[in-house]
Protein backbone atom coordinates (compact mmCIF):
# COMPACT_ATOMS: atom_id res chain seq x y z
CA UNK A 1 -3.96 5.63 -11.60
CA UNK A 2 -2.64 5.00 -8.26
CA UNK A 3 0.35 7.68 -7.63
CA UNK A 4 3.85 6.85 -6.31
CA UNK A 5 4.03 6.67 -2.28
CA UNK A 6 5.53 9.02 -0.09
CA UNK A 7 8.60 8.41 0.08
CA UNK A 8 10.25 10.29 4.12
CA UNK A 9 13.06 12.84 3.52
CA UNK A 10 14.52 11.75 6.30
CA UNK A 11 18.36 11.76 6.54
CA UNK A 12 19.83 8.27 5.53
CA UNK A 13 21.84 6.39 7.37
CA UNK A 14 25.96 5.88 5.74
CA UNK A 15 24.87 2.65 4.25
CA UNK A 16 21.76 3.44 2.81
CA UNK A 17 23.77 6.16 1.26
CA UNK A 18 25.76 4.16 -0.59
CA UNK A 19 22.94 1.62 -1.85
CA UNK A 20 20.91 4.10 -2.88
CA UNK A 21 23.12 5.73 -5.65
CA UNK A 22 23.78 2.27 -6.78
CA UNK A 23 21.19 2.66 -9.43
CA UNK A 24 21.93 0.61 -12.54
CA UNK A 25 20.25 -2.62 -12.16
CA UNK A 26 22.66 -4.93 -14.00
CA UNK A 27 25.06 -3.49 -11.38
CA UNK A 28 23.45 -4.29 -8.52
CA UNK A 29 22.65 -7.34 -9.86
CA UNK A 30 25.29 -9.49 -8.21
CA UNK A 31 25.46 -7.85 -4.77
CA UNK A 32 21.50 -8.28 -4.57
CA UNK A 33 22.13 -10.97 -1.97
CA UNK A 34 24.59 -9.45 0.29
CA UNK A 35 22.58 -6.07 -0.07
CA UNK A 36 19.24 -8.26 1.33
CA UNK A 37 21.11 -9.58 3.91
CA UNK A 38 22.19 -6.24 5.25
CA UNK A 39 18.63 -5.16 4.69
CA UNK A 40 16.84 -8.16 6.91
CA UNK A 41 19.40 -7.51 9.70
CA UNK A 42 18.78 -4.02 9.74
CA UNK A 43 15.46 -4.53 9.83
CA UNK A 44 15.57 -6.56 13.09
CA UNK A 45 17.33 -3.78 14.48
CA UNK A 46 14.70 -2.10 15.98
CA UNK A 47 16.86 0.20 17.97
CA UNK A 48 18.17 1.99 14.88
CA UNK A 49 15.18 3.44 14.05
CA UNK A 50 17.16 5.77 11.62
CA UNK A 51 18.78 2.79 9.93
CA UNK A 52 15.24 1.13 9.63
CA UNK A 53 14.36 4.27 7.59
CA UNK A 54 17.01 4.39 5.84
CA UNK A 55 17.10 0.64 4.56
CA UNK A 56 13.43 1.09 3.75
CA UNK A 57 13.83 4.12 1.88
CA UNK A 58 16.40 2.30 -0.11
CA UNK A 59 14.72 -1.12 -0.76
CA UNK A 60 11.54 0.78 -2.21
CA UNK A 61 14.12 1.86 -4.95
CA UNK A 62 15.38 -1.50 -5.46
CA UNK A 63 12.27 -3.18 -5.90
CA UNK A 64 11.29 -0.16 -8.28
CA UNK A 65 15.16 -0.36 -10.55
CA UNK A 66 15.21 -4.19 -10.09
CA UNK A 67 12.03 -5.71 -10.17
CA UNK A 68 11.99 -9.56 -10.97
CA UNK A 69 15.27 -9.44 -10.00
CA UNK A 70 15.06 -8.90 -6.55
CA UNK A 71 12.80 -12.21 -6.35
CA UNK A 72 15.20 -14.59 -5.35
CA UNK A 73 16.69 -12.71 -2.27
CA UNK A 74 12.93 -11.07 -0.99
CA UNK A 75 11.52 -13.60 0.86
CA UNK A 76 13.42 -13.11 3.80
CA UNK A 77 13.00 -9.28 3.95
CA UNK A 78 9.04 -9.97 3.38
CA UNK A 79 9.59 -11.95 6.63
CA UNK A 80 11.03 -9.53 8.91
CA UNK A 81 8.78 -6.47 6.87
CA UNK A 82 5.88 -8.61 8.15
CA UNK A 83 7.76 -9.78 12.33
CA UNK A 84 8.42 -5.79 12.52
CA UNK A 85 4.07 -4.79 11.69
CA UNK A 86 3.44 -7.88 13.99
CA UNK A 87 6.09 -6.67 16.90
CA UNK A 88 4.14 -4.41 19.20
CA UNK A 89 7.32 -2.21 20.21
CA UNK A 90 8.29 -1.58 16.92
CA UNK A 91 8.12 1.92 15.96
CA UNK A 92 5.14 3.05 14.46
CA UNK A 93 5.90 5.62 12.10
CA UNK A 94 8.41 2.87 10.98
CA UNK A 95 5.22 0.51 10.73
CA UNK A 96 3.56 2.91 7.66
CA UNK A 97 7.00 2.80 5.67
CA UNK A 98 6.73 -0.87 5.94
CA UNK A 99 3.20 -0.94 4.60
CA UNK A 100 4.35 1.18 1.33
CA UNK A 101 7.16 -1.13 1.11
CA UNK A 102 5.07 -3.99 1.29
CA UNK A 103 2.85 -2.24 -1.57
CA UNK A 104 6.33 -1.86 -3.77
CA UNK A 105 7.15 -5.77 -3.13
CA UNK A 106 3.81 -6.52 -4.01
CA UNK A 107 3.54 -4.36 -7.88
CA UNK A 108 7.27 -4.44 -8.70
CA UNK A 109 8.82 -7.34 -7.23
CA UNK A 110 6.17 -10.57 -6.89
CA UNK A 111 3.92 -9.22 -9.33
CA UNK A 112 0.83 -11.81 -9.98
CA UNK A 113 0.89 -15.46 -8.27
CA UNK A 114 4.33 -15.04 -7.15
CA UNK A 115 3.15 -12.70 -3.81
CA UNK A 116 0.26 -15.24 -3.08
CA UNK A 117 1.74 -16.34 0.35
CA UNK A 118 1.99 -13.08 1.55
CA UNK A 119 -1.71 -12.03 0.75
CA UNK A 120 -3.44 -13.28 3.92
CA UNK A 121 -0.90 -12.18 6.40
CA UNK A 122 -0.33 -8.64 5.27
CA UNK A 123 -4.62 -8.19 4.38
CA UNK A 124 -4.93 -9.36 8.11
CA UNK A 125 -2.56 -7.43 9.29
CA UNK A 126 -3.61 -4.17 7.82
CA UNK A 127 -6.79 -4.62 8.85
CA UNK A 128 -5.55 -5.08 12.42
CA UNK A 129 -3.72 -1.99 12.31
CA UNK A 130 -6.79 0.20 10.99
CA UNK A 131 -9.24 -1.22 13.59
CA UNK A 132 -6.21 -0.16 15.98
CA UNK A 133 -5.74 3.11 14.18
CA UNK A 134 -9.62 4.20 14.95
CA UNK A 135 -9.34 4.08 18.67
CA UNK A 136 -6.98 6.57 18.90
CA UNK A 137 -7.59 9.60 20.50
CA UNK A 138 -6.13 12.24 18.31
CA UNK A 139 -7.80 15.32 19.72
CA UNK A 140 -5.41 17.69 20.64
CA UNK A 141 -2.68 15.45 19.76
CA UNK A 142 -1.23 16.45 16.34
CA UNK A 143 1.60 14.22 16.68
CA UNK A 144 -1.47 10.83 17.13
CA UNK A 145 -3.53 12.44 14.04
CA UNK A 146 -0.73 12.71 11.79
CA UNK A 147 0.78 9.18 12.74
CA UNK A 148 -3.12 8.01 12.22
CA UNK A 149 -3.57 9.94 8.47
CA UNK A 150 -0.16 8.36 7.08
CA UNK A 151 -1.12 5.08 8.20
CA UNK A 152 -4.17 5.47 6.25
CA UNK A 153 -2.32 7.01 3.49
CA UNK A 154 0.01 3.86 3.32
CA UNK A 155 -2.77 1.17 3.67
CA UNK A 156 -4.18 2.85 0.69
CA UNK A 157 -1.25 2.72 -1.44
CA UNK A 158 -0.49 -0.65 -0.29
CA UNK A 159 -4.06 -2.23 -0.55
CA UNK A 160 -3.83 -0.57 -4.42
CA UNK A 161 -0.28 -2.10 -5.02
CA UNK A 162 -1.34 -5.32 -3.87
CA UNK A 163 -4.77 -5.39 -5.76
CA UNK A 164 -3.02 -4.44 -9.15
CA UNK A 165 -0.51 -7.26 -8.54
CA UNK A 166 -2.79 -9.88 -7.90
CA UNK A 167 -2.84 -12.59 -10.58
CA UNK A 168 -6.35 -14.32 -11.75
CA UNK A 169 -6.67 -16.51 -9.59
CA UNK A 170 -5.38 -14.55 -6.42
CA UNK A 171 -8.27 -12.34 -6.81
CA UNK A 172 -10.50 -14.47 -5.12
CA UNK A 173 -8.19 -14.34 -2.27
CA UNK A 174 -8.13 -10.57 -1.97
CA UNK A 175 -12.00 -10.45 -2.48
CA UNK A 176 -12.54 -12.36 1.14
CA UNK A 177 -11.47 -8.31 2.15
CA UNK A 178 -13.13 -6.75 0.16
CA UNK A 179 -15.38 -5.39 3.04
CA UNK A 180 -11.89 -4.45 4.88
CA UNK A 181 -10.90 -1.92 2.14
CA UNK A 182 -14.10 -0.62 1.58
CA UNK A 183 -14.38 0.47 5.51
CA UNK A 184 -10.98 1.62 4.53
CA UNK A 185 -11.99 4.22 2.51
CA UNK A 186 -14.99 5.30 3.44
CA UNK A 187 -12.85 6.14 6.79
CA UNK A 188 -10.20 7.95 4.92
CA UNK A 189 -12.18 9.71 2.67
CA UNK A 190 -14.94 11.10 5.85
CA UNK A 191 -12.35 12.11 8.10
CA UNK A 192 -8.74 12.46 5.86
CA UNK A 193 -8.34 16.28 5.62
CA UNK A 194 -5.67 15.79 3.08
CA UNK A 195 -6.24 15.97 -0.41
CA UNK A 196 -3.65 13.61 -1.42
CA UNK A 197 -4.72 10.93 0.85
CA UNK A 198 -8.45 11.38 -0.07
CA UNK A 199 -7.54 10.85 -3.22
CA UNK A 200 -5.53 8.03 -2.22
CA UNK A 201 -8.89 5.77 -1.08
CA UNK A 202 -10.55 7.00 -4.43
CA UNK A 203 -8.25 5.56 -6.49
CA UNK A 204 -7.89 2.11 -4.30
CA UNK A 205 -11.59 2.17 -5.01
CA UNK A 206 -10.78 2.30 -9.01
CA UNK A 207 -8.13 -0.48 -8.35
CA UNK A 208 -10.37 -2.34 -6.96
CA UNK A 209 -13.57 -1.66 -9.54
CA UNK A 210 -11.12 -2.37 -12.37
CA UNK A 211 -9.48 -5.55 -10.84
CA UNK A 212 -12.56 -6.92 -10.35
CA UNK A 213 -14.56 -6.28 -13.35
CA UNK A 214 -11.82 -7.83 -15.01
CA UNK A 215 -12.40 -11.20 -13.33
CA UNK A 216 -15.26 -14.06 -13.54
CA UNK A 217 -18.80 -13.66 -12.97
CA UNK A 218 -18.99 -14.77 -9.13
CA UNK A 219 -15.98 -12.34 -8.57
CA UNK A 220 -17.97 -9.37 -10.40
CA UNK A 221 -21.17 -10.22 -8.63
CA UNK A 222 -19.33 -10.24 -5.20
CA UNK A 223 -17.69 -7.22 -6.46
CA UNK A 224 -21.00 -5.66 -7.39
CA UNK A 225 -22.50 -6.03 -3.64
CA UNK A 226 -19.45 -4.68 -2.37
CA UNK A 227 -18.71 -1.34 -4.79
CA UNK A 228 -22.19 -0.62 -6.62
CA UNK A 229 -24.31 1.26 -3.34
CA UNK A 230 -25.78 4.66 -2.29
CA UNK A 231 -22.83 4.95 0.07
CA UNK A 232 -20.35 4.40 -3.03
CA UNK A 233 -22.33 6.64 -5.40
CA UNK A 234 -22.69 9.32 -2.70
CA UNK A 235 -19.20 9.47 -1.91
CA UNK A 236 -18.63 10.24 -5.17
CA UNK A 237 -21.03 13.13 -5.72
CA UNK A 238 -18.94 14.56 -3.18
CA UNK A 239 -15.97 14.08 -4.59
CA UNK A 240 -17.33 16.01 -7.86
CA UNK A 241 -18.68 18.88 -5.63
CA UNK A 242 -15.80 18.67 -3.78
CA UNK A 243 -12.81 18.99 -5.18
CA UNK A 244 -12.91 21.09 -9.32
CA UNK A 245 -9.73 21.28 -10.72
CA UNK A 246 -9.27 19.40 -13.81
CA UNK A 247 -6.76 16.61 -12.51
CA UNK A 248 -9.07 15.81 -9.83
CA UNK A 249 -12.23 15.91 -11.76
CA UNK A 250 -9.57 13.43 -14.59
CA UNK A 251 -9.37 10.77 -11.54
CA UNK A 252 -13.19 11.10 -10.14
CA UNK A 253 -14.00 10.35 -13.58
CA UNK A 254 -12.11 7.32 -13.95
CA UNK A 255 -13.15 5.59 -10.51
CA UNK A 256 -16.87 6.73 -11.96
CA UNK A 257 -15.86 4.81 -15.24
CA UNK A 258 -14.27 1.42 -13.40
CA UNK A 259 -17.48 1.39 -11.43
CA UNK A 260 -19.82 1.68 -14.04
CA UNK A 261 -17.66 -0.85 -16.05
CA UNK A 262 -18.10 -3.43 -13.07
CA UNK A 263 -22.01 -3.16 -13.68
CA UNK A 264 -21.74 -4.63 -17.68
């Protein structure tokens, strides 16, 4: 249900360029490990900000036109995704791309027990990065409130990616933050002016609904404490008085459906 991330139209760089019309995965098959090499060192260039971009821009597409492939060769880049969030100087706006690249990694590359390692750090991080994101001051900075609203935007998306991904057993992993991504969205959702990115926390409420009532009885009951309240059910009503055209009503309906599946 989730939609595809934002991707920035920024201007690449020369090489991103050039990897991103490679597009034929059996292609790029055997330059996969020269292409993450370029990509880690790039990322730990932190004074090319519009290399950064660039090389993010492209490795979303990899992980998308690759997939498994990419497995062998993304350990490395999840390593210096992850030093980059951790790296206080790093550029922030930089910071959200990571986050949705993180979210690709998670659904298209180390789908189910393969992205286990990475689960803790990059839950913890986000979390560290929202609790940052709320004491900004953003009145009568619009350059603050947008930074704060794409951040949002891109926990969302990753939180969703990484959700979906997460094999059987993982999911008792993610549900430890459960309470994170629920303050997650009820944030987003009260203050996100943007329909998109309202829409955004609804549907990483679905993900979550529809993971969970999917799993084993102690995950559904903890799942149950966490997702089946007034707060969750008003939210909602809002959303149907809120927003009326039919696509919207199509995806209110179907977080109202994962919910009510999670109470069988």
């Amino acid at each position: 249900m989730s939609s595809r991330c934002r991707r920035s139209t920024s201007k690449r760089g020369a090489h991103g360029d050039r990897l991103h019309r490679l597009r034929t995965p059996g292609l790029l098959v055997p330059y996969l490990g020269n292409i993450a090499a370029y990509i880690v060192r790039v990322l730990q260039s932190q004074d090319e900000p519009d290399s950064v971009l660039s090389v993010v821009t492209t490795l979303g597409d990899l992980c998308l036109s690759c997939r498994e492939q990419m497995q062998p060769h993304i350990a490395p880049i999840m390593t210096a995704i992850i030093a980059g969030l951790e790296d206080t100087d790093y550029d922030r706006d930089l910071k959200c791309a990571f986050l949705q690249c993180i979210g690709d990694i998670a659904l298209n590359v180390l789908c189910g027990s393969n992205f286990r390692q990475f689960i803790d750090p990059v839950m913890v991080i986000g979390h560290q990065m929202y609790q940052a994101s709320c004491t900004i001051d953003v009145r009568g900075d619009p350059e603050s409130e947008e930074y704060v609203l794409s951040l949002w935007h891109s926990l969302c998306e990753m939180y969703s990616n990484v959700i979906q991904s997460a094999s059987t057993d993982d999911v008792m992993t993610v549900a430890g933050y459960f309470g994170n991504v629920v303050q997650l969205v009820f944030t987003v959702t009260g203050k996100a002016a943007e329909e998109d990115t309202f829409f955004k926390a609804l549907a990483l409420l679905g993900d979550l609904a529809s993971v969970v009532g999917k799993s084993n009885q102690q995950l559904r009951h903890m799942g149950r404490s966490a997702l089946l309240t007034q707060e969750v059910s008003a939210l909602l009503h809002k959303a149907h008085q809120t927003y009326r055209q039919k696509d919207q009503q199509k995806q209110i309906r179907w977080v109202q459906r994962c919910l009510n599946d999670l109470q069988r």
